[in-house]
N, C-alpha and C. Protein backbone atom coordinates (compact mmCIF):
# COMPACT_ATOMS: atom_id res chain seq x y z
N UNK A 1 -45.27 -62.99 -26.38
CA UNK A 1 -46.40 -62.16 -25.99
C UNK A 1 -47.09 -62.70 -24.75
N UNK A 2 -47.20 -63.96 -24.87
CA UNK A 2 -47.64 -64.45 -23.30
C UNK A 2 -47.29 -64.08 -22.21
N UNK A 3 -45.65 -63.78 -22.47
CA UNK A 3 -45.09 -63.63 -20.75
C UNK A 3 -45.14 -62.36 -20.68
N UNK A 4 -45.85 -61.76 -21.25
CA UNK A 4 -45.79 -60.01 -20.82
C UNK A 4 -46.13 -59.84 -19.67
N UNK A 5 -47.93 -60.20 -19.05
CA UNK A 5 -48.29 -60.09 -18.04
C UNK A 5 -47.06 -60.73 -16.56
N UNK A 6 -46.60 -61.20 -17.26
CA UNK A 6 -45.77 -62.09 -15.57
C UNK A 6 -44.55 -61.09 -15.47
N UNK A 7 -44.23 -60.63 -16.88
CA UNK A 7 -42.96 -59.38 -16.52
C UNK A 7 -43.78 -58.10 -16.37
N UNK A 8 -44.46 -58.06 -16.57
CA UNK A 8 -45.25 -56.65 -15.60
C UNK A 8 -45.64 -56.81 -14.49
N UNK A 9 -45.92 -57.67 -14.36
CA UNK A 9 -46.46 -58.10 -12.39
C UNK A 9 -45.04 -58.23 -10.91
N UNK A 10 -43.57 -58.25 -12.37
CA UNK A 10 -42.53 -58.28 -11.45
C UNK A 10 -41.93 -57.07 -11.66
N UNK A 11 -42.58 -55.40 -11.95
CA UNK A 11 -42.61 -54.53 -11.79
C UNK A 11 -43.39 -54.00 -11.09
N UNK A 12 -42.80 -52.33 -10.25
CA UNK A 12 -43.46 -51.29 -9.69
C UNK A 12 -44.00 -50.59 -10.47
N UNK A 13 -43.32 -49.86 -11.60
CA UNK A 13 -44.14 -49.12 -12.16
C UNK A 13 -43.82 -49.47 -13.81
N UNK A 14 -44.67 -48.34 -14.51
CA UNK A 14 -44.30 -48.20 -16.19
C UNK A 14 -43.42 -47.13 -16.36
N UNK A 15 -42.30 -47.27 -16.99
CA UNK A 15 -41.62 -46.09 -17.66
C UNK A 15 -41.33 -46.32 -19.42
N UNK A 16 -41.87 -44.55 -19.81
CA UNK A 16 -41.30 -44.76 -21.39
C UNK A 16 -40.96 -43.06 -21.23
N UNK A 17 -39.71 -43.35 -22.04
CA UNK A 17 -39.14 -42.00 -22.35
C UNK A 17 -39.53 -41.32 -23.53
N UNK A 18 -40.78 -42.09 -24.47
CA UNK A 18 -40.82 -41.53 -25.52
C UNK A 18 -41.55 -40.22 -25.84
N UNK A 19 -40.62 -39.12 -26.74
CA UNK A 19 -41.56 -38.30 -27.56
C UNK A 19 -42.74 -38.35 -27.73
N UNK A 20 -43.62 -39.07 -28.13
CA UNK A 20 -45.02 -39.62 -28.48
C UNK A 20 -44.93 -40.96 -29.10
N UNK A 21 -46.50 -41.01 -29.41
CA UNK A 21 -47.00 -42.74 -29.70
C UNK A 21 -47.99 -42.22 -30.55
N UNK A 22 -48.43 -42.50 -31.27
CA UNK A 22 -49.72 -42.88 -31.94
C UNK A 22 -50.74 -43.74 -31.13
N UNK A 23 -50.02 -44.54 -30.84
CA UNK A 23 -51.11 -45.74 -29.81
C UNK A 23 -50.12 -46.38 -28.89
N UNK A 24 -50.38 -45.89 -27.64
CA UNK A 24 -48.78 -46.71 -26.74
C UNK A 24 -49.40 -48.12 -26.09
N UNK A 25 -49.14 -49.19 -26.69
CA UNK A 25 -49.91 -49.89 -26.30
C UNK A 25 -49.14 -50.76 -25.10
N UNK A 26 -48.50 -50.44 -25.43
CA UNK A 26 -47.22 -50.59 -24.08
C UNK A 26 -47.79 -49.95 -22.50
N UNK A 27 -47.52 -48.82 -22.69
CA UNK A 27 -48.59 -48.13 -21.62
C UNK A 27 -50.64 -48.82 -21.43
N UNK A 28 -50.73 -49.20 -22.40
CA UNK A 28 -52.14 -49.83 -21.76
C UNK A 28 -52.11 -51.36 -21.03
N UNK A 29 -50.94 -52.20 -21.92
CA UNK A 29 -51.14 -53.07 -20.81
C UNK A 29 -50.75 -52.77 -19.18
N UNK A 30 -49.31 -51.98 -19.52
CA UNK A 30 -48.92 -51.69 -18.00
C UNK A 30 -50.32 -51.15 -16.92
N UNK A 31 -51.36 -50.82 -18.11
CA UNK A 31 -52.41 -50.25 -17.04
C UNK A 31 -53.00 -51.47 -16.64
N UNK A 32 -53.55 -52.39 -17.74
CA UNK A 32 -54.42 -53.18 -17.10
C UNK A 32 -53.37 -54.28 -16.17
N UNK A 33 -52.36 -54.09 -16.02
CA UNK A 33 -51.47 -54.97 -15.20
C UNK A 33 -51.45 -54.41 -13.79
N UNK A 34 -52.11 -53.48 -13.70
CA UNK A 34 -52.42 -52.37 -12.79
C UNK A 34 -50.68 -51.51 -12.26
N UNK A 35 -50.07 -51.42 -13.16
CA UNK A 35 -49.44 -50.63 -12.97
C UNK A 35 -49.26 -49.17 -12.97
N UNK A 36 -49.15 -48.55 -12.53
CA UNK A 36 -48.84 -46.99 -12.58
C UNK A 36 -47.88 -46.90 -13.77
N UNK A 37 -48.04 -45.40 -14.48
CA UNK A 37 -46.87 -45.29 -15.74
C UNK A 37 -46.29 -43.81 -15.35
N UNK A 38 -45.16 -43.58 -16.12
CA UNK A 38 -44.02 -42.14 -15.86
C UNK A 38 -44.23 -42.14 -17.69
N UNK A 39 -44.40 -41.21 -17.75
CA UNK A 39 -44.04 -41.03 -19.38
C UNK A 39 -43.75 -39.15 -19.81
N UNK A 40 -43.77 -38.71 -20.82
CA UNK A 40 -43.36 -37.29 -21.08
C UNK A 40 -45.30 -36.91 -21.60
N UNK A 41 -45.36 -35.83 -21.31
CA UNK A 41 -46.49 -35.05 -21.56
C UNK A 41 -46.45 -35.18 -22.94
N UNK A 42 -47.28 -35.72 -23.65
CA UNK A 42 -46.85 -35.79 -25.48
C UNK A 42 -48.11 -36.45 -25.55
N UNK A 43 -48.18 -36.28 -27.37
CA UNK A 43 -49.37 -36.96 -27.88
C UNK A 43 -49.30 -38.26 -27.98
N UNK A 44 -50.55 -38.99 -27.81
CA UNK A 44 -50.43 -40.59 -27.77
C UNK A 44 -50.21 -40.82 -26.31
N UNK A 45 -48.92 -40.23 -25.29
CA UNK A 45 -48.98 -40.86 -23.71
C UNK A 45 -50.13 -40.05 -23.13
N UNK A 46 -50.21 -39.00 -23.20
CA UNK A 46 -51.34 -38.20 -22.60
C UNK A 46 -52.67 -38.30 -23.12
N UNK A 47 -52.83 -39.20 -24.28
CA UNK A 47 -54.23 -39.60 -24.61
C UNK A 47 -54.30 -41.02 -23.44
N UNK A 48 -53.48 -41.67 -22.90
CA UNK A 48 -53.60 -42.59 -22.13
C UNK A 48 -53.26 -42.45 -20.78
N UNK A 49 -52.49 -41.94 -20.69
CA UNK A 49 -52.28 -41.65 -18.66
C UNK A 49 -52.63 -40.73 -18.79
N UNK A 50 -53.36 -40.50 -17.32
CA UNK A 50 -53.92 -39.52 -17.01
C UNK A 50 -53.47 -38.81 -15.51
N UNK A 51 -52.68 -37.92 -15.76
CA UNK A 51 -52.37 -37.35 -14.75
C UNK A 51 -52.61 -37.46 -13.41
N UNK A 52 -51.82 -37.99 -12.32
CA UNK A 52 -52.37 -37.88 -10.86
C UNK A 52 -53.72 -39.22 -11.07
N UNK A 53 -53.94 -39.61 -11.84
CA UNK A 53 -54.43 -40.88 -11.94
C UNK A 53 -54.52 -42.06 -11.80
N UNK A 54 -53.86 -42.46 -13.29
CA UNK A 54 -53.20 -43.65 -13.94
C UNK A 54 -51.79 -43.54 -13.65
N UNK A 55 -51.35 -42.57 -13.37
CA UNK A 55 -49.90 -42.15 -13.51
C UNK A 55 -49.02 -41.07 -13.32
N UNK A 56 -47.77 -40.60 -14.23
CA UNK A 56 -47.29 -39.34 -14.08
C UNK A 56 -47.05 -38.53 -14.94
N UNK A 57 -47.53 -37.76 -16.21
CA UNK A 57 -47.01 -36.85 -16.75
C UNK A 57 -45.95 -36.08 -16.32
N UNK A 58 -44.80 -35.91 -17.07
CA UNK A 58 -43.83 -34.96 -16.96
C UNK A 58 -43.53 -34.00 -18.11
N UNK A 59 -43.23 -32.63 -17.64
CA UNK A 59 -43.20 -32.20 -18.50
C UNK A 59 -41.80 -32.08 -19.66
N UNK A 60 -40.94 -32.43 -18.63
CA UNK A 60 -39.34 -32.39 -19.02
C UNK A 60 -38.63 -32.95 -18.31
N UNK A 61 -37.49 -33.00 -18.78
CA UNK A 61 -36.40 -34.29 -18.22
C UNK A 61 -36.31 -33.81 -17.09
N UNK A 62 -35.89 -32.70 -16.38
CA UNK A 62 -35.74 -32.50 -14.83
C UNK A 62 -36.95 -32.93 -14.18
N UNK A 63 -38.09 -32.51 -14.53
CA UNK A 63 -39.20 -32.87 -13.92
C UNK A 63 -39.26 -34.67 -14.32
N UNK A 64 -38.94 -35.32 -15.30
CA UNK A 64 -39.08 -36.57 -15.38
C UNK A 64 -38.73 -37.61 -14.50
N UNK A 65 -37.17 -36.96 -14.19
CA UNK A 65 -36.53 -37.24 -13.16
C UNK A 65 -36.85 -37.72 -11.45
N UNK A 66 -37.55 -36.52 -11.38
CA UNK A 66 -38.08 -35.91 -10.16
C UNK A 66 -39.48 -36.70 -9.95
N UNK A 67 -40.57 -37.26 -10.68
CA UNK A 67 -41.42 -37.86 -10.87
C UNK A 67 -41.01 -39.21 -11.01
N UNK A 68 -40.20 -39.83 -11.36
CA UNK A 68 -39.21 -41.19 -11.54
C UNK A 68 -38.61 -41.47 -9.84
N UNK A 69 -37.79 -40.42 -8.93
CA UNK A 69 -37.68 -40.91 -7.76
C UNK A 69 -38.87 -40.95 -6.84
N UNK A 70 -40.27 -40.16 -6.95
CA UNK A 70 -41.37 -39.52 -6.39
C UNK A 70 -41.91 -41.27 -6.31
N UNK A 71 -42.28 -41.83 -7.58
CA UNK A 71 -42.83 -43.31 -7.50
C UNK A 71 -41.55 -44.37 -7.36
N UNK A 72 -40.25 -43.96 -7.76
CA UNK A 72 -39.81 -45.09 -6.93
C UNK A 72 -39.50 -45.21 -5.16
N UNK A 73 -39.76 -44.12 -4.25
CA UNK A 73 -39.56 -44.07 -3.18
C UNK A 73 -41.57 -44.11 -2.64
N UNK A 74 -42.33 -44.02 -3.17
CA UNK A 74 -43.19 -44.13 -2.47
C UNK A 74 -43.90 -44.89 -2.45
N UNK A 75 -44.33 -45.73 -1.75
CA UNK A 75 -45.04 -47.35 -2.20
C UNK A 75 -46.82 -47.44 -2.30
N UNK A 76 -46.93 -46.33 -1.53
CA UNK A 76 -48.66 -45.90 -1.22
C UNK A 76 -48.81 -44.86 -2.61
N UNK A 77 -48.24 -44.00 -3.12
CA UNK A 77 -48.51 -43.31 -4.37
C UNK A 77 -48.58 -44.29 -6.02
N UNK A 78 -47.85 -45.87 -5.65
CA UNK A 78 -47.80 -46.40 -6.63
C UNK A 78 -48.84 -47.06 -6.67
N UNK A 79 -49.40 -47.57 -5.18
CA UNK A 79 -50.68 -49.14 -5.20
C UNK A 79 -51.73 -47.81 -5.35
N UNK A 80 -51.78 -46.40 -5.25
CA UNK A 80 -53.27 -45.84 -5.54
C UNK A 80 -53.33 -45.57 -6.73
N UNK A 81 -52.38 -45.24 -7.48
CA UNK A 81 -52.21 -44.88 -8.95
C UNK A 81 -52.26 -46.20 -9.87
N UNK A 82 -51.52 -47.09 -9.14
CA UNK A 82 -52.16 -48.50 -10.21
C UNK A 82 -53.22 -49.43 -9.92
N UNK A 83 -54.08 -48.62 -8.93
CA UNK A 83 -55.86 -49.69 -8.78
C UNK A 83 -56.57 -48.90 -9.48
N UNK A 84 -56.11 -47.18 -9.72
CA UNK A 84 -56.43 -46.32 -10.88
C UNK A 84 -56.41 -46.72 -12.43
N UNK A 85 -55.19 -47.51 -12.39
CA UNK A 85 -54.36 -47.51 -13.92
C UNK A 85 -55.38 -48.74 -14.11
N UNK A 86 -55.41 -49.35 -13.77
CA UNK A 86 -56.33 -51.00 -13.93
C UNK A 86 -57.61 -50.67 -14.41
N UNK A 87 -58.33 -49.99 -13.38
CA UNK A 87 -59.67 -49.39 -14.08
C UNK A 87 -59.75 -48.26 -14.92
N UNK A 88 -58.89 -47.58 -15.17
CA UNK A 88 -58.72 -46.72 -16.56
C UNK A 88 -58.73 -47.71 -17.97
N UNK A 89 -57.82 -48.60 -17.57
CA UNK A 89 -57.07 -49.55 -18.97
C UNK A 89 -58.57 -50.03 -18.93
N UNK A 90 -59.65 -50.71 -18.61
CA UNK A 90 -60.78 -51.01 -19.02
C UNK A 90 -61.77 -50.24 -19.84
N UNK A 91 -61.72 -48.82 -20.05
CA UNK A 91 -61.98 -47.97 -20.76
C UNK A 91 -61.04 -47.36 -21.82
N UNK A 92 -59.81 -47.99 -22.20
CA UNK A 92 -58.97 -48.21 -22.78
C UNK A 92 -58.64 -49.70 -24.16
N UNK A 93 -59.86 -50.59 -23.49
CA UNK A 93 -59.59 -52.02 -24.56
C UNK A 93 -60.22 -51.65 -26.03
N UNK A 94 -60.05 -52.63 -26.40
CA UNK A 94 -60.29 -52.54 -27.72
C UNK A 94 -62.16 -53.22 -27.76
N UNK A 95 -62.71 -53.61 -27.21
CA UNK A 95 -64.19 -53.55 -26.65
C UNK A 95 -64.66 -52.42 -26.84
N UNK A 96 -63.76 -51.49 -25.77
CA UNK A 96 -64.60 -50.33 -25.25
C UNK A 96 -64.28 -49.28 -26.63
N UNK A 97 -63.36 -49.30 -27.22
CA UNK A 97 -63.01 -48.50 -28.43
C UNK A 97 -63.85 -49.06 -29.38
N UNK A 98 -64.22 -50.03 -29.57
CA UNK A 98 -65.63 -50.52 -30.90
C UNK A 98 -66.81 -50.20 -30.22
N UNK A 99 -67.34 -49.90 -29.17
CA UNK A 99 -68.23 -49.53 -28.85
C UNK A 99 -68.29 -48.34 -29.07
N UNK A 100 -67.18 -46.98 -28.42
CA UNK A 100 -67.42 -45.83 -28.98
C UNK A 100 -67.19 -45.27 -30.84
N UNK A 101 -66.52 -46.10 -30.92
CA UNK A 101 -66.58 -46.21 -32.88
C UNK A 101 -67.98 -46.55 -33.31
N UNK A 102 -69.18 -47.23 -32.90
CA UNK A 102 -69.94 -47.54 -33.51
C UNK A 102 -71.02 -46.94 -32.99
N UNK A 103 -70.83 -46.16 -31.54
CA UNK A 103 -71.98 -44.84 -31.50
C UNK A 103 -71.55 -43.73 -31.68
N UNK A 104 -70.26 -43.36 -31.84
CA UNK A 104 -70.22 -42.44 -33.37
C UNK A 104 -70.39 -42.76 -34.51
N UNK A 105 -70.48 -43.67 -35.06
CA UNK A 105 -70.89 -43.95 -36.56
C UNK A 105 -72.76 -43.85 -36.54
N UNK A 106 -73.03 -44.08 -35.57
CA UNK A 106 -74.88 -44.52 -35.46
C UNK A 106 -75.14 -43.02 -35.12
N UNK A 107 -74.56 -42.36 -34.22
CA UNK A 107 -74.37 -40.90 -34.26
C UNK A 107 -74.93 -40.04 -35.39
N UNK A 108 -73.49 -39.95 -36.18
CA UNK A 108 -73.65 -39.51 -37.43
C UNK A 108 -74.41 -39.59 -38.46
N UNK A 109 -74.89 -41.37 -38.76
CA UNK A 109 -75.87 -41.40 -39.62
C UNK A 109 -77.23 -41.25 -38.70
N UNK A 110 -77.47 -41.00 -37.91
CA UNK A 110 -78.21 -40.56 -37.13
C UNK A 110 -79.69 -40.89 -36.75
């Protein structure tokens, strides 16, 4: 688990081909590693990248494709999308998720 950060830092971008996640936590470090991510439009990646953002939603494999050569040929679309992805993933930690868990709970009981 340590050497994660040093093998994300000797990447351009994030790629996951998956269906969905429940919690891709894979995709959040790649953010705070400030990487840009490629993933499929699905539940769980699209609660975390955010389109033209953090990253790339695709909707389907041709388009996945096509979004996969888009960030590997462009070097200025990857460093703006991952100084994005870095400060997204900070509203993404597990800090910032007990904070909004506990002013919805103070919320509710009101």
């Amino acid at each position: 688990y340590a050497q994660i950060p040093a093998l994300l830092a000797a990447a351009n971008f994030f790629v996951t081909a998956s269906g969905s996640e429940s919690h891709p936590l894979t995709l959040i470090e790649a953010a705070a590693a400030g990487l840009p991510a490629l993933g499929l439009r699905s539940p769980g990646i699209s609660d975390v990248v955010v389109h033209g953002e953090s990253g790339l939603l695709a909707d389907n494999g041709n388009d996945f494709v096509a979004k996969f050569v888009a960030l590997s040929l462009n070097r200025t679309l990857r460093m703006q999308l991952g100084a994005q992805a870095r400060q997204h993933s900070l509203t993404l930690s597990a800090a910032a998720n007990a904070r909004r868990t506990l002013a919805l709970y103070q919320r509710l009981l009101g």
